[in-house]
Protein backbone atom coordinates (compact mmCIF):
# COMPACT_ATOMS: atom_id res chain seq x y z
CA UNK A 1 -53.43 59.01 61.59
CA UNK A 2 -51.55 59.69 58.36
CA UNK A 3 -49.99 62.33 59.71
CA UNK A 4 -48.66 60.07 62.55
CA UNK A 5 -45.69 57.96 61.10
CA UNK A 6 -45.63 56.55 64.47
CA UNK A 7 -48.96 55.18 64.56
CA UNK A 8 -49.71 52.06 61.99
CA UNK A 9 -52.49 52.16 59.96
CA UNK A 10 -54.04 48.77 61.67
CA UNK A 11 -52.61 46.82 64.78
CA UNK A 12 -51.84 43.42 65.38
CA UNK A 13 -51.13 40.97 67.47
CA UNK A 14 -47.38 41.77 67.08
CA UNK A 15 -47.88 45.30 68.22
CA UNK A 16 -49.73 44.58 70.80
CA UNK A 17 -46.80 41.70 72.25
CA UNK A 18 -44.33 44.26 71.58
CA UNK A 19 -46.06 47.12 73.93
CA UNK A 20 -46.59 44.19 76.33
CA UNK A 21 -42.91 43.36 76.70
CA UNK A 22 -42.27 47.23 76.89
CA UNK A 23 -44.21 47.48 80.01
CA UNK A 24 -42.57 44.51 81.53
CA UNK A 25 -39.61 46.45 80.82
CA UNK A 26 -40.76 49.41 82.30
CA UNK A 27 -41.78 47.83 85.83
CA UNK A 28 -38.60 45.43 86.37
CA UNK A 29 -36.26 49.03 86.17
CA UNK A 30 -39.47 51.18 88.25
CA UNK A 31 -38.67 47.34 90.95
CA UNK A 32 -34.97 47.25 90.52
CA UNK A 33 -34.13 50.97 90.61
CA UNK A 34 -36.96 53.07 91.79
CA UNK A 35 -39.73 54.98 89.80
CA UNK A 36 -36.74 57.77 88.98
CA UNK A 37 -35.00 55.13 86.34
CA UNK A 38 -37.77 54.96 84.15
CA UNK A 39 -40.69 57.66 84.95
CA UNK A 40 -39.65 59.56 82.03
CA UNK A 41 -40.07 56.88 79.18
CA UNK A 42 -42.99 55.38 80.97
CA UNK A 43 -44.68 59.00 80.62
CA UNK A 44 -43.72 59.18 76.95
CA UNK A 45 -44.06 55.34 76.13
CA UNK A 46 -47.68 56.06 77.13
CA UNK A 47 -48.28 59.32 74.97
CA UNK A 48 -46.74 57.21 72.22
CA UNK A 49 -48.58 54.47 72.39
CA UNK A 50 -52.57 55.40 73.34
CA UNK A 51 -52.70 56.83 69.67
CA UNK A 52 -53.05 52.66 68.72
CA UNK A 53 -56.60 52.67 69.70
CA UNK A 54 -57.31 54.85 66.52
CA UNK A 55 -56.27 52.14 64.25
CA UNK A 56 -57.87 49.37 62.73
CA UNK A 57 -57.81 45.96 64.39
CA UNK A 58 -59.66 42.75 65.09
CA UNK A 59 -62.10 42.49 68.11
CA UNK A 60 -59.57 40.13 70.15
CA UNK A 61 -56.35 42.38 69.12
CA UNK A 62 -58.09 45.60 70.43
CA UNK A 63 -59.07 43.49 73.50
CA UNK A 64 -55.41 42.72 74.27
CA UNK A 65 -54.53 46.64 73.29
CA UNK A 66 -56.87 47.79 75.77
CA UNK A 67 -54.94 45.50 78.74
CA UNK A 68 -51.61 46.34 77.51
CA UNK A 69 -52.24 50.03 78.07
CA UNK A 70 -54.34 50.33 80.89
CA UNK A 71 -51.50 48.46 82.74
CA UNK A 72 -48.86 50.84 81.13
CA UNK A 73 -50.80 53.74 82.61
CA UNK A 74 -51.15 51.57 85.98
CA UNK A 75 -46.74 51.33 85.51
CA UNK A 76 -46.42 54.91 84.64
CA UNK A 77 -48.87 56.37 87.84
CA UNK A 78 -46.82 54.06 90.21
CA UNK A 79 -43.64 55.77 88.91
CA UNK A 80 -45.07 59.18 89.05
CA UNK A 81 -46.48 58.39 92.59
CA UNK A 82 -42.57 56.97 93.36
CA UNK A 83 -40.90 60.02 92.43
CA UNK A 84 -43.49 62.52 94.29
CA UNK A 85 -45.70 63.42 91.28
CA UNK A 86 -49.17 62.51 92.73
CA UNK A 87 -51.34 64.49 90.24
CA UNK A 88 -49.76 62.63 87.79
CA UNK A 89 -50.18 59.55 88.90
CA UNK A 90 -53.39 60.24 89.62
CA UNK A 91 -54.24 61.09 86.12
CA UNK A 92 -52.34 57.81 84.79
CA UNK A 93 -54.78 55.51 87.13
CA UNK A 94 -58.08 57.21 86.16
CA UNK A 95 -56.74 56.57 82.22
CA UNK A 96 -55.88 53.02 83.21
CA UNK A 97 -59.19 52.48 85.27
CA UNK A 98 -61.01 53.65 82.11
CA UNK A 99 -59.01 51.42 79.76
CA UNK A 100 -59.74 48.61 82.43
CA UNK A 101 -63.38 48.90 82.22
CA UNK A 102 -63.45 48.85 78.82
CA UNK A 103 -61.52 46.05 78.45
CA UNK A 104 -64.01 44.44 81.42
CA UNK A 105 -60.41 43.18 83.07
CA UNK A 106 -62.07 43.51 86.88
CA UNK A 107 -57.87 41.58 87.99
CA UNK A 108 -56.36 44.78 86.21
CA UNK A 109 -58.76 47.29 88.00
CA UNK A 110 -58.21 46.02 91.48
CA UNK A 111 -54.59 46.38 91.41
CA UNK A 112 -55.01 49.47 90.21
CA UNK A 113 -57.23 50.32 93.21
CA UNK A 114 -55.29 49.13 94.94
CA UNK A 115 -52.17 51.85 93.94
CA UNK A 116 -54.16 54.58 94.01
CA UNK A 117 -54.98 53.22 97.91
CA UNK A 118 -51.32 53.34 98.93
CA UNK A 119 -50.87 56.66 97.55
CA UNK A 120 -53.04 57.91 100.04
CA UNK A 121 -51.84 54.97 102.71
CA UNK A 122 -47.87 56.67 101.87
CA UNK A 123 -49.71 60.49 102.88
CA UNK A 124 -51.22 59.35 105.79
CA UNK A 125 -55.24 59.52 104.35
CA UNK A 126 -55.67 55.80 106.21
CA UNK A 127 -59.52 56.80 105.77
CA UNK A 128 -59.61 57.34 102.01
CA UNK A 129 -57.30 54.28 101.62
CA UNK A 130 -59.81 52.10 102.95
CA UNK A 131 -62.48 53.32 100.72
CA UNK A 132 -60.27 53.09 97.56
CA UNK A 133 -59.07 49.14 98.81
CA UNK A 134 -62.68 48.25 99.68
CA UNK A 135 -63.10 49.08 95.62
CA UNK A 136 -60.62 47.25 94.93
CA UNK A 137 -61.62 44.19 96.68
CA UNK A 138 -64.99 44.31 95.04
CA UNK A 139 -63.43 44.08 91.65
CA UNK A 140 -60.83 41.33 93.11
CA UNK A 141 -63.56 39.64 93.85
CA UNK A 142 -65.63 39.50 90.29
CA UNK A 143 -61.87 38.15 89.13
CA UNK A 144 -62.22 35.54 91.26
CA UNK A 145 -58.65 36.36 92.37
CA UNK A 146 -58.06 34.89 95.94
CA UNK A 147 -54.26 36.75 95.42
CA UNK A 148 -55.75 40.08 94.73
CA UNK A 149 -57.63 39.69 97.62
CA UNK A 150 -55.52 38.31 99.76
CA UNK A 151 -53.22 41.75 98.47
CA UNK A 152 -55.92 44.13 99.03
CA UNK A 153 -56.51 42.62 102.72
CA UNK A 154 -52.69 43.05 103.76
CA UNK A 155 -53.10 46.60 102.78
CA UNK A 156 -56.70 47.75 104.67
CA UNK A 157 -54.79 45.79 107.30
CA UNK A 158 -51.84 48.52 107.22
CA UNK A 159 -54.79 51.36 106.91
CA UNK A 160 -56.45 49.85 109.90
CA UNK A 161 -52.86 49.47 111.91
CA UNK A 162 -51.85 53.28 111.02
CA UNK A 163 -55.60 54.06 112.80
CA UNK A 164 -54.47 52.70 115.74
CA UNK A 165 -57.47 49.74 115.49
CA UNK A 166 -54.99 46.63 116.38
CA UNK A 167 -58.17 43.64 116.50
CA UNK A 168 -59.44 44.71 112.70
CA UNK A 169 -55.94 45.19 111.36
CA UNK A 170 -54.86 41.46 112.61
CA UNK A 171 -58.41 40.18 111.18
CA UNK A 172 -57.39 41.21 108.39
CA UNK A 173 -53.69 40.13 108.30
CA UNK A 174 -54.98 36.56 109.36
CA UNK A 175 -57.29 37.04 106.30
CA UNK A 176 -54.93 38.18 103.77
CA UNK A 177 -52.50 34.90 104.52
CA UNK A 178 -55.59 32.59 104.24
CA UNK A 179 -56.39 33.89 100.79
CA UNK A 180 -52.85 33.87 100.04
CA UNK A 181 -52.37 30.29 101.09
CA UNK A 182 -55.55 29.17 98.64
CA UNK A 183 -53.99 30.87 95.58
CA UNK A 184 -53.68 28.66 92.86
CA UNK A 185 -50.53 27.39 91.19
CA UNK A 186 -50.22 29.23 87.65
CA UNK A 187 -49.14 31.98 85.48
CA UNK A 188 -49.56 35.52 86.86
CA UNK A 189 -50.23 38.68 85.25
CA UNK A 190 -46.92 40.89 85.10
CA UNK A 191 -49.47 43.77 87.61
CA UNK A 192 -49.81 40.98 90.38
CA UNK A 193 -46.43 39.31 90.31
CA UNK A 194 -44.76 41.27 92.58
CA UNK A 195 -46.92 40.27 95.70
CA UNK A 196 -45.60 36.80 96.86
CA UNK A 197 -44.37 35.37 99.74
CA UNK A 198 -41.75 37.83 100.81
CA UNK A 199 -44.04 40.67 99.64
CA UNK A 200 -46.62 39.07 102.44
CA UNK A 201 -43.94 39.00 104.57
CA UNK A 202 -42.93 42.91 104.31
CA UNK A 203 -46.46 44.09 104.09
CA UNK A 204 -47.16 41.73 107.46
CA UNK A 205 -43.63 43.10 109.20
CA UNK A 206 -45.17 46.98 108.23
CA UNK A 207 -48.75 46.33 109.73
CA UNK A 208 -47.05 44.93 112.75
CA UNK A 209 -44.53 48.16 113.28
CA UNK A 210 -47.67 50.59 112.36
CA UNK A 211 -48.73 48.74 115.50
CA UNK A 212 -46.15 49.05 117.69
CA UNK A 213 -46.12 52.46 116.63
CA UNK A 214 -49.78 53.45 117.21
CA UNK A 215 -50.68 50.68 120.29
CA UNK A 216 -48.34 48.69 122.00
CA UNK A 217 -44.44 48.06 121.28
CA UNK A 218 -44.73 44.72 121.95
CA UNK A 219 -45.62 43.85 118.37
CA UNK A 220 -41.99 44.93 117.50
CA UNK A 221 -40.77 41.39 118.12
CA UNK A 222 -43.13 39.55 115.96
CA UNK A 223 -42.45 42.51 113.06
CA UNK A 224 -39.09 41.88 113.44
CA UNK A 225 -39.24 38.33 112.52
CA UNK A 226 -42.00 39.22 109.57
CA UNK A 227 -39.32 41.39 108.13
CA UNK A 228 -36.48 39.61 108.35
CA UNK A 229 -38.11 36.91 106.55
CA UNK A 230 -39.27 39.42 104.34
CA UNK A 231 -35.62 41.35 103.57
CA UNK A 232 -33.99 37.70 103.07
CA UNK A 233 -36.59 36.23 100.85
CA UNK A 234 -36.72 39.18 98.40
CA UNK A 235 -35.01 38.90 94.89
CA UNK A 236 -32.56 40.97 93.05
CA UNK A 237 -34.92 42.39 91.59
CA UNK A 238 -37.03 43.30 94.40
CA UNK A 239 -34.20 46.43 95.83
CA UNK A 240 -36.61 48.97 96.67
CA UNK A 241 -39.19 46.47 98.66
CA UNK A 242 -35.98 45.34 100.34
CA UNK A 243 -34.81 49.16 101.15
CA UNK A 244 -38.73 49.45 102.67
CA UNK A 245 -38.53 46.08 104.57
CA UNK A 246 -35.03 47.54 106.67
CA UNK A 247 -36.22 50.73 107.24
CA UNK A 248 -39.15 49.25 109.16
CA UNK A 249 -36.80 46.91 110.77
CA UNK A 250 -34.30 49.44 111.69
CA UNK A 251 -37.39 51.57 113.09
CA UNK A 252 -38.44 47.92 115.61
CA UNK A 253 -35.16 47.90 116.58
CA UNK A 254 -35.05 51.32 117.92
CA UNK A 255 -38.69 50.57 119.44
CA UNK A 256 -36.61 48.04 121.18
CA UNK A 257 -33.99 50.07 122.40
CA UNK A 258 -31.40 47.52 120.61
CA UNK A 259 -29.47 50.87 119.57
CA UNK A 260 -26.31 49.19 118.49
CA UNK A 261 -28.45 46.50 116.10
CA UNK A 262 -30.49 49.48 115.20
CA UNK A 263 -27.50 50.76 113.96
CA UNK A 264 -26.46 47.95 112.12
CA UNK A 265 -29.49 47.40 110.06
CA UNK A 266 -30.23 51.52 109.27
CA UNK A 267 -27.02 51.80 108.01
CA UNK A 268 -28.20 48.48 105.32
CA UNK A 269 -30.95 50.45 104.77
CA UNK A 270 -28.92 53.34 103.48
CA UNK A 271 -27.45 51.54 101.46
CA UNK A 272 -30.28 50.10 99.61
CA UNK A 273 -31.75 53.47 99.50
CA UNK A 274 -29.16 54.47 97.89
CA UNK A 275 -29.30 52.35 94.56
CA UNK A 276 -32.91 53.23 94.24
CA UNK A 277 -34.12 56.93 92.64
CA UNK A 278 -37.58 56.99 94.97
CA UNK A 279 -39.13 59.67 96.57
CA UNK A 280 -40.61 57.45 98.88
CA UNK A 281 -38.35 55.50 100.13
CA UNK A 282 -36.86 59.06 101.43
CA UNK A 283 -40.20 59.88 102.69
CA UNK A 284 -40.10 56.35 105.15
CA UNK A 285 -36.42 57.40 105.88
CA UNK A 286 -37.17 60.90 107.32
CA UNK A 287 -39.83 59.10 110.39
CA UNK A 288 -36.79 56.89 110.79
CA UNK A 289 -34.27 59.70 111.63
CA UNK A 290 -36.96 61.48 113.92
CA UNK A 291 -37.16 57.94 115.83
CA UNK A 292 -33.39 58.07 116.41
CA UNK A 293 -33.53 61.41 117.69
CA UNK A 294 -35.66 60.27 120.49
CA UNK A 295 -32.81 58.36 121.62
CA UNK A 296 -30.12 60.84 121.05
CA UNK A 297 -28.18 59.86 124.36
CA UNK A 298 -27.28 56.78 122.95
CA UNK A 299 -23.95 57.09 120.75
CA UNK A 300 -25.35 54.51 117.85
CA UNK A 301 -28.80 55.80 117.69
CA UNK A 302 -27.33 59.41 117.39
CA UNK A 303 -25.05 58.44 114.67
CA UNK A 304 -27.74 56.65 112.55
CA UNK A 305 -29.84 59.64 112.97
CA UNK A 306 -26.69 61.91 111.51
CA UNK A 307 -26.39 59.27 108.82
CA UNK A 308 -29.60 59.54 107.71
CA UNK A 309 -29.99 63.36 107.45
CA UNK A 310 -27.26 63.47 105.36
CA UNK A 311 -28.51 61.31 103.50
CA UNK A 312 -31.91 62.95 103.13
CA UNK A 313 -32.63 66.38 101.55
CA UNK A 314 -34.40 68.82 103.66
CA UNK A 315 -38.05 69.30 103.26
């Protein structure tokens, strides 16, 4: 420790609000401009800052410490997993699980469960999602948090759509907006506050193209609507959840053979893909182009298919 200038003899409550704005920090650039903007000091902020649990402090301080860097780690794996680093993040979540526990914070470990489940959702393991979110629940569950759950739901409900099982991913949907709808009024943790209304109404619009995708194309219409809603009601702050919302439009519309409004939308998705540094936002761009492709006799979807490979790097 006293060869650590960095590290103070004994923490307090200061320290600890400091660190807590510092992740805040952290997660508005990984919202407003991709997991690329900040990856890099959210990596070091955490070697920097884990060194704190050494030092002396009071029962309720070390409490706090404990929350404030378990959800660092929980920040720093999602920008690891959003710039392609998945060992990495994977480490970051099993130190911010552990920190969790500790801390006995079951809110904090089911949205971390629930990352580490779209990390596998984003690869295509629907399977191991499911397991991973069914965690997750359990713990939303001992937090009495009806909007964790209601979270977790929306997302086995995507696992379930990408299977191809269309009644238990809709049971689930109708689930997650029933939970949603009982949330209380009141503050949020900084983790959670990113899944609200418009967030419901992306995640929705994405279970309902996985199923137009997998069962029937008729779904397209109501996903449409879903993520319209969704792309309108998102914040500034919100760029690459909107850049996710119009590729999945753009993707209905081509289901629909509306080639021209494809078109239209794809090349606002570019755009918004564009101020975001996100692997994965690439990765949901690259289906996109091989959906256009299927239509290349129409002028519009050929041209949005061009656009987007230029766009994209080759893999």
């Amino acid at each position: 420790m006293a060869g650590n200038p960095q590290v103070p003899a004994r923490v307090g409550v200061d320290d600890v609000v400091r660190l807590e704005a510092e992740v805040e920090r952290l997660r508005g650039l990984d919202y407003r401009q991709g997991g690329g903007a900040c990856r890099d000091s959210a990596i070091a902020c955490a070697a920097r800052h884990d060194p704190l649990l050494d030092a002396d402090a009071t029962d309720a301080v070390r409490a706090r410490l404990l929350v404030a860097l378990a959800d660092l780690h929980n920040v720093t794996g999602w920008t690891c997993f959003d710039t392609g680093l998945d060992d990495a993040a994977s480490r970051h979540w099993d130190r911010a699980l552990e920190l969790a526990a500790e801390a006995g914070h079951h809110d904090l470990v089911a949205n971390i469960r629930y990352r580490v489940g779209r990390m596998r959702l984003h690869r295509g393991r629907c399977r191991e999602a499911l397991e991973v979110f069914a965690h997750g629940l359990a713990a939303a569950r001992r937090a009495g948090s009806r909007r964790a759950v209601a979270m977790l739901h929306a997302n086995q409900a995507w696992a379930h759509a990408g299977l191809g099982q269309a009644d238990e991913a809709m049971r689930l949907l109708d689930l997650a907006h029933d939970e949603f709808a009982r949330t209380p009024r009141g503050p949020v943790p900084g983790w959670a506050r990113f899944f609200d209304e418009p967030d419901l109404c992306g995640l929705s619009g994405v279970v309902l193209t996985e199923l137009a995708r997998t069962v029937d194309r008729s779904h397209t219409s109501a996903a449409i609507d879903s993520l319209t809603a969704a792309v309108a009601g998102y914040s500034g702050g919100m760029a690459r959840s909107r850049a996710f919302s119009l590729v999945a439009l753009t993707a209905n519309h081509l289901m629909q053979h509306d080639f021209d409004h494809a078109a239209e939308v794809g090349d606002h998705a570019l755009a918004a893909a564009r101020e975001v540094r996100s692997t994965r936002v690439v990765d949901r761009l690259r289906p996109l182009c091989a959906l256009a492709d299927r239509h290349a006799t129409d002028p519009h979807a050929r041209a949005l298919s061009a656009r987007i490979a230029a766009f994209t790097p080759p893999v």
